[in-house]
Protein backbone atom coordinates (compact mmCIF):
# COMPACT_ATOMS: atom_id res chain seq x y z
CA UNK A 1 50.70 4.04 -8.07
CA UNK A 2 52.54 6.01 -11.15
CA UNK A 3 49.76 4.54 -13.33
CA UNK A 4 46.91 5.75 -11.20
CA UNK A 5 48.85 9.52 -11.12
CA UNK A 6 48.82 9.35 -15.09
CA UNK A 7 45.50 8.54 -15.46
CA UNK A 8 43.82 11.06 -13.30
CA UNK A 9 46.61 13.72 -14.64
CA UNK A 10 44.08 14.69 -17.67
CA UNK A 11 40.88 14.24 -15.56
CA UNK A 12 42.43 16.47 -12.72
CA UNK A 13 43.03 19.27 -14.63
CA UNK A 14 39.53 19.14 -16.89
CA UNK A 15 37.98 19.11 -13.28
CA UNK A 16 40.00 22.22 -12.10
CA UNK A 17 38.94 24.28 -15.19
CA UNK A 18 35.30 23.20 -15.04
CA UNK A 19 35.57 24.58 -11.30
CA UNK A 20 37.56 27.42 -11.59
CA UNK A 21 34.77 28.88 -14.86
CA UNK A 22 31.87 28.04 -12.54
CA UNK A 23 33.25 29.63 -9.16
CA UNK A 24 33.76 32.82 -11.78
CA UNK A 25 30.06 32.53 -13.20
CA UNK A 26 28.73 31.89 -9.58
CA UNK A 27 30.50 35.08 -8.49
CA UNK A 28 29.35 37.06 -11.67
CA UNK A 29 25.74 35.85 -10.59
CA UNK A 30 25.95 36.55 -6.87
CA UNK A 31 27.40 40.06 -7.84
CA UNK A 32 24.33 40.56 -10.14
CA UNK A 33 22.00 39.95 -7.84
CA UNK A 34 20.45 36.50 -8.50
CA UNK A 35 20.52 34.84 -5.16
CA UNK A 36 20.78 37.99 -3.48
CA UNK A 37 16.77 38.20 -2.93
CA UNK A 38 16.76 41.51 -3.65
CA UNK A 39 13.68 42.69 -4.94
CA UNK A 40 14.61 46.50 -6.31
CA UNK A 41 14.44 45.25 -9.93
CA UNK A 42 11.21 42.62 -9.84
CA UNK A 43 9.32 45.40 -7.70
CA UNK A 44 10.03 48.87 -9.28
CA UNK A 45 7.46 49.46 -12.34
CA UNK A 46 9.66 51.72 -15.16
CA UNK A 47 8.26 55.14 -16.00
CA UNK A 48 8.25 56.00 -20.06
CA UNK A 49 10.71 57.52 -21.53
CA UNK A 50 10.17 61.44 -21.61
CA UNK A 51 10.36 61.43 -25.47
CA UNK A 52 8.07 58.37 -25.76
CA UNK A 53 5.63 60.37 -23.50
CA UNK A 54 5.83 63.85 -25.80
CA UNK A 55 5.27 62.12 -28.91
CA UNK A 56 2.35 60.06 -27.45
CA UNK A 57 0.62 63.20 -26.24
CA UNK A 58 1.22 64.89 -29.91
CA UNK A 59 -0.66 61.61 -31.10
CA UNK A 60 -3.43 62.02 -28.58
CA UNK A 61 -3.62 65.67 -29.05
CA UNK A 62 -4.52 64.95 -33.22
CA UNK A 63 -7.14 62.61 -32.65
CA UNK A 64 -8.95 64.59 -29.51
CA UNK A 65 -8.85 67.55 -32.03
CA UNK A 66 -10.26 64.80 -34.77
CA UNK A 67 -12.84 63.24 -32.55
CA UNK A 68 -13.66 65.78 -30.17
CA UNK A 69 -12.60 63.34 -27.29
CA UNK A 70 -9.70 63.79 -24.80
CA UNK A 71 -7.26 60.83 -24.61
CA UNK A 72 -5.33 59.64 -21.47
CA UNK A 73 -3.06 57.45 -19.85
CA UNK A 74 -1.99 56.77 -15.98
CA UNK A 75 0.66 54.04 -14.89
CA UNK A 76 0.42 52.87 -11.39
CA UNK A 77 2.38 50.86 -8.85
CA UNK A 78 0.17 48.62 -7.05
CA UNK A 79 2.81 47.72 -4.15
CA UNK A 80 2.80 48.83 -1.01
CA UNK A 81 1.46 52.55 -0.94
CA UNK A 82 -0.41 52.80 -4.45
CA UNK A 83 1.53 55.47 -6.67
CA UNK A 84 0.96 56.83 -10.20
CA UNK A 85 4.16 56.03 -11.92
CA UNK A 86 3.13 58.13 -15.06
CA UNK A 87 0.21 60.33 -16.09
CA UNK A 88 -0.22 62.20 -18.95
CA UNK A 89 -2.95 63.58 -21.82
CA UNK A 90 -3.89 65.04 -24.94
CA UNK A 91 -3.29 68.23 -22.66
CA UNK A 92 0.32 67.37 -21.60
CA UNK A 93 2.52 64.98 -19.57
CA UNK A 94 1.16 64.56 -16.41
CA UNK A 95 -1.74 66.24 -16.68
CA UNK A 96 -4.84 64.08 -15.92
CA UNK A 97 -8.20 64.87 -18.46
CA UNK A 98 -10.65 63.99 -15.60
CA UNK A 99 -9.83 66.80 -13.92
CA UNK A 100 -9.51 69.32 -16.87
CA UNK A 101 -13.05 71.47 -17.11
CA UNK A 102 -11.82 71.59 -21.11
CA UNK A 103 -12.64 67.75 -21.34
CA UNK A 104 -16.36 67.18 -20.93
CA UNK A 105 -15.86 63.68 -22.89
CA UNK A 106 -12.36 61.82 -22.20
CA UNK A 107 -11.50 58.51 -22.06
CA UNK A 108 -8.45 57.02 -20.26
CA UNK A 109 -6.63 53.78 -20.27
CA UNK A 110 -5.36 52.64 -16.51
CA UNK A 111 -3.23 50.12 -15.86
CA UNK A 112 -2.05 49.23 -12.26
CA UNK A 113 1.21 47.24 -12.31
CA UNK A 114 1.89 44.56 -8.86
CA UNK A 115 5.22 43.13 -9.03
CA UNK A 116 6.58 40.92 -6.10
CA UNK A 117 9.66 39.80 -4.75
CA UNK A 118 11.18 36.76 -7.05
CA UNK A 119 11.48 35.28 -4.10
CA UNK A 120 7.52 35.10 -3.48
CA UNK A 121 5.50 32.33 -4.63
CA UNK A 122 2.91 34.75 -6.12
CA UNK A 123 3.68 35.95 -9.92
CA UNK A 124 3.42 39.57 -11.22
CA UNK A 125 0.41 40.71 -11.98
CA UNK A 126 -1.31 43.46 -14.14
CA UNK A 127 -4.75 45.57 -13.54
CA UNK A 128 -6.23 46.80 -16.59
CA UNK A 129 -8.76 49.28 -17.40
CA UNK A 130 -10.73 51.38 -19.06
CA UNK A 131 -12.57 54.89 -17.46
CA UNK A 132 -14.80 57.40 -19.55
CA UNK A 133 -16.93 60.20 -18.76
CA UNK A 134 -20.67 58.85 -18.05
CA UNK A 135 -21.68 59.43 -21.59
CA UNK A 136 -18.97 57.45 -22.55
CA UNK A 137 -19.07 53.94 -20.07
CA UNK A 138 -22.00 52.35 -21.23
CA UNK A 139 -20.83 51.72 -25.11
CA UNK A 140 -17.28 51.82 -24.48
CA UNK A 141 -15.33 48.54 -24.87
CA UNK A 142 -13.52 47.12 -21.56
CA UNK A 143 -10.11 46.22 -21.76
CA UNK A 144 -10.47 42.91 -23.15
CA UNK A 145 -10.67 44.59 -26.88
CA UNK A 146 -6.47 45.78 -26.20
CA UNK A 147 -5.99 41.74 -26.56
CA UNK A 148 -6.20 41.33 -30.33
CA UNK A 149 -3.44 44.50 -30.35
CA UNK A 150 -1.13 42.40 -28.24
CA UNK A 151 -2.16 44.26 -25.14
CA UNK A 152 -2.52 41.79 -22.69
CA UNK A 153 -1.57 41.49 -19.19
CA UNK A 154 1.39 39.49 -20.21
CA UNK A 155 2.76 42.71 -22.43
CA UNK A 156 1.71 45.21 -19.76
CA UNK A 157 4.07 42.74 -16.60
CA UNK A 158 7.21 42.57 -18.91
CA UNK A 159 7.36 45.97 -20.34
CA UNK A 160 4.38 48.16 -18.64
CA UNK A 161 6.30 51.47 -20.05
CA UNK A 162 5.79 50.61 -23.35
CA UNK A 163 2.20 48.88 -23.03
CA UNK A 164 0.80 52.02 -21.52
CA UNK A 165 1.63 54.05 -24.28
CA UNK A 166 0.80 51.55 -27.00
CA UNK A 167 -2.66 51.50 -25.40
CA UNK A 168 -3.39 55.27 -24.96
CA UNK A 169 -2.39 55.79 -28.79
CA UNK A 170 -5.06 53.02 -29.59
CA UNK A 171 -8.13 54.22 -27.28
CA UNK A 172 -8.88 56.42 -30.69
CA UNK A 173 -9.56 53.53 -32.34
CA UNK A 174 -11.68 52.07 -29.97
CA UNK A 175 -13.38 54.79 -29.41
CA UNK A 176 -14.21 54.89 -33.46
CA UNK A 177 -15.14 51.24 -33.75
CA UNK A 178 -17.98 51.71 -31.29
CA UNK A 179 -19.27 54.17 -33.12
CA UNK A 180 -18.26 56.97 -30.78
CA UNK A 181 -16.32 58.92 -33.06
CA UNK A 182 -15.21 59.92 -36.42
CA UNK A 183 -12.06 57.73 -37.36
CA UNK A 184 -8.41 59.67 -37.07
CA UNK A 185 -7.34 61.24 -40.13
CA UNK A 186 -3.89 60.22 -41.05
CA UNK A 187 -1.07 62.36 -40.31
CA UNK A 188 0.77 63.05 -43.38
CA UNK A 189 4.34 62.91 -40.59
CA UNK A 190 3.44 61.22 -38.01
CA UNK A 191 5.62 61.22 -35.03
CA UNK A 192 7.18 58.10 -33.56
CA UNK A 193 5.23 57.25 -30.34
CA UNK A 194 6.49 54.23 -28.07
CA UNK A 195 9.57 52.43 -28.40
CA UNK A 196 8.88 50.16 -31.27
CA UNK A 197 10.72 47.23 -29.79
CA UNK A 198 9.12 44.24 -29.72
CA UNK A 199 7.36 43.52 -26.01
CA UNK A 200 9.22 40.57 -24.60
CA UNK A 201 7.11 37.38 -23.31
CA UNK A 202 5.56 36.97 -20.26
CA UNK A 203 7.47 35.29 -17.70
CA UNK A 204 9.09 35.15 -14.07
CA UNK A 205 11.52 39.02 -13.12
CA UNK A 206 14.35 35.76 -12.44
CA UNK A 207 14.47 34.47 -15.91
CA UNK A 208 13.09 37.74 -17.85
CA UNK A 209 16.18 39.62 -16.26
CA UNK A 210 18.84 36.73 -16.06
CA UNK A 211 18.27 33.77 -18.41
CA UNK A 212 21.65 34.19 -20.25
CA UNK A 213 23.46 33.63 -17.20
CA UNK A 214 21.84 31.38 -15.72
CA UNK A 215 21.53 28.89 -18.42
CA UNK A 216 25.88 28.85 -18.69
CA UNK A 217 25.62 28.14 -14.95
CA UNK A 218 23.76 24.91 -15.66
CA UNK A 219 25.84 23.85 -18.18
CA UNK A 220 28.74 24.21 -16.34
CA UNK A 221 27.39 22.13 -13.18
CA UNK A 222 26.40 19.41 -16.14
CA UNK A 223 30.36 19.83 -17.30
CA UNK A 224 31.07 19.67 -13.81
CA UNK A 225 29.08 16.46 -13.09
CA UNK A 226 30.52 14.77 -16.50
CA UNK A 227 34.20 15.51 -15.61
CA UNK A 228 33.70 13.98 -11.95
CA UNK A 229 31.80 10.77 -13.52
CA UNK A 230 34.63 10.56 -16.30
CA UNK A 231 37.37 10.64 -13.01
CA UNK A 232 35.82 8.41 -11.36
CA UNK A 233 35.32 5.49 -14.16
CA UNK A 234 39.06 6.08 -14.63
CA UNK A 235 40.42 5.47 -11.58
CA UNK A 236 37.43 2.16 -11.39
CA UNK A 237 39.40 0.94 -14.43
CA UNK A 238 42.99 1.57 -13.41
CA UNK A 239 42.42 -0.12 -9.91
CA UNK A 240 44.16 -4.08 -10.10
CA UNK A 241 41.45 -6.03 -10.86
C-alpha cells in the first residue's frame, strides 16, 4: 500500500495543478464571454473613429475639388431593423451627397455589414456596392475592382470601420481609371486617413475575438489528459503482478 501512495504522490499533485490552471482559464473564458452565447460583440458593426472620418472627408473633399465629382461613404447594419452605422462626404461627416443639390455627379461606396450570433450556423456576411448619379452607372466599375486593393468582403466582416474608409478614399481612383476623371493631384501633406493597421483575416467573431485563450484551454485539457494517462500507467505498474 505505502508503495502505491509514493508512486501516485508526484502524479497527484501534477494532476491537481493541471486542474486547478484550467478551472482558472475556464473561469477567465466564461467571464469573457465565450460560452456565454452572447451575441453583443459578433452582432454590433463598429462605427469609424471620428478622426479617421475628418481626415477621410479632407481626402474626399481634394479630389471632388480635383475631379469635379463628390465622394461618399455609408456603413450599414444589416440585422434586424437596417441602420446606417456611418455616413459621411466630401461635404462633411454624415452628410449624404445624393441628397446635396451641390452634387450633380457623386459617387458613393455602400457597404451593408450582417453579422450573426456565433452561435448560428450561418457566417458573417458583407454587401458591397457601388451607387453613382445616372451619368455615372453605366461606365463605373462595380465593386469587384476594390478586390485587387484588398477590399474584399473578407476585409469589410473583420474590420468594416476601416474597410469603409479605405474604399471611399479609393473611389477617386476608380473613378480616374475609367476615364471619368482627371487623376488626383498629390497633396504635398497629406493627411492620415484610416487607421493604417493591417485588416485582420477573415474568419469566425469566436476565434477572431478569442483565439489566444482558447488555444491555452486546449492545451491544458491535452496536459490534463497526459497527466491522467501518466497516473494511470503508474498505478498499472505498481499493482503485484
Amino acid at each position: 500500500m505505502s508503495k502505491d501512495i509514493d508512486d501516485w504522490g508526484p502524479v497527484r499533485k501534477t494532476v491537481l495543478w493541471v486542474v486547478v490552471i484550467a478551472g482558472i482559464v475556464g473561469f477567465s473564458l466564461w467571464s469573457e464571454g465565450v460560452f456565454s452565447g452572447s451575441a453583443e460583440m459578433s452582432t454590433t458593426v463598429p462605427a469609424p473613429e471620428l478622426a479617421a472620418r475628418q481626415a477621410t472627408v479632407a481626402e474626399l473633399q481634394h479630389a471632388a475639388q480635383a475631379q469635379g465629382v463628390c465622394y461618399g461613404w455609408a456603413l450599414v447594419d444589416g440585422l434586424g431593423v437596417v441602420s446606417n452605422v456611418s455616413e459621411g462626404s466630401n461635404l462633411g461627416d454624415g452628410t449624404a451627397i445624393y441628397q446635396e443639390p451641390s452634387c450633380p455627379r457623386w459617387v458613393q461606396v455602400r457597404a451593408t455589414i450582417y453579422y450573426t450570433d456565433e452561435l448560428s450556423e450561418l457566417s458573417d456576411s458583407a454587401a458591397v456596392e457601388i451607387v453613382s448619379s445616372s451619368d455615372l452607372t453605366a461606365q463605373l466599375p462595380t465593386a469587384a475592382a476594390l478586390d485587387r486593393l484588398g477590399l474584399d468582403e473578407g476585409a469589410f466582416v473583420d474590420s468594416p470601420d476601416d474597410a469603409i474608409l479605405l474604399a471611399a478614399m479609393a473611389l477617386p481612383l476608380l473613378v480616374h481609371e475609367a476615364g471619368l476623371a482627371a487623376a488626383v493631384p498629390r497633396r504635398v501633406a497629406a493627411a492620415t486617413a484610416a487607421p493604417s493597421a493591417p485588416l485582420d483575416e477573415a474568419g469566425n467573431d469566436l476565434w477572431r475575438s478569442r483565439w489566444l485563450p482558447l488555444v491555452v484551454a486546449m492545451v491544458l485539457m491535452v496536459l490534463a489528459g497526459a497527466g491522467l494517462a501518466a497516473g494511470w500507467l503508474l498505478r498499472r505498474r505498481a499493482r503485484p503482478s
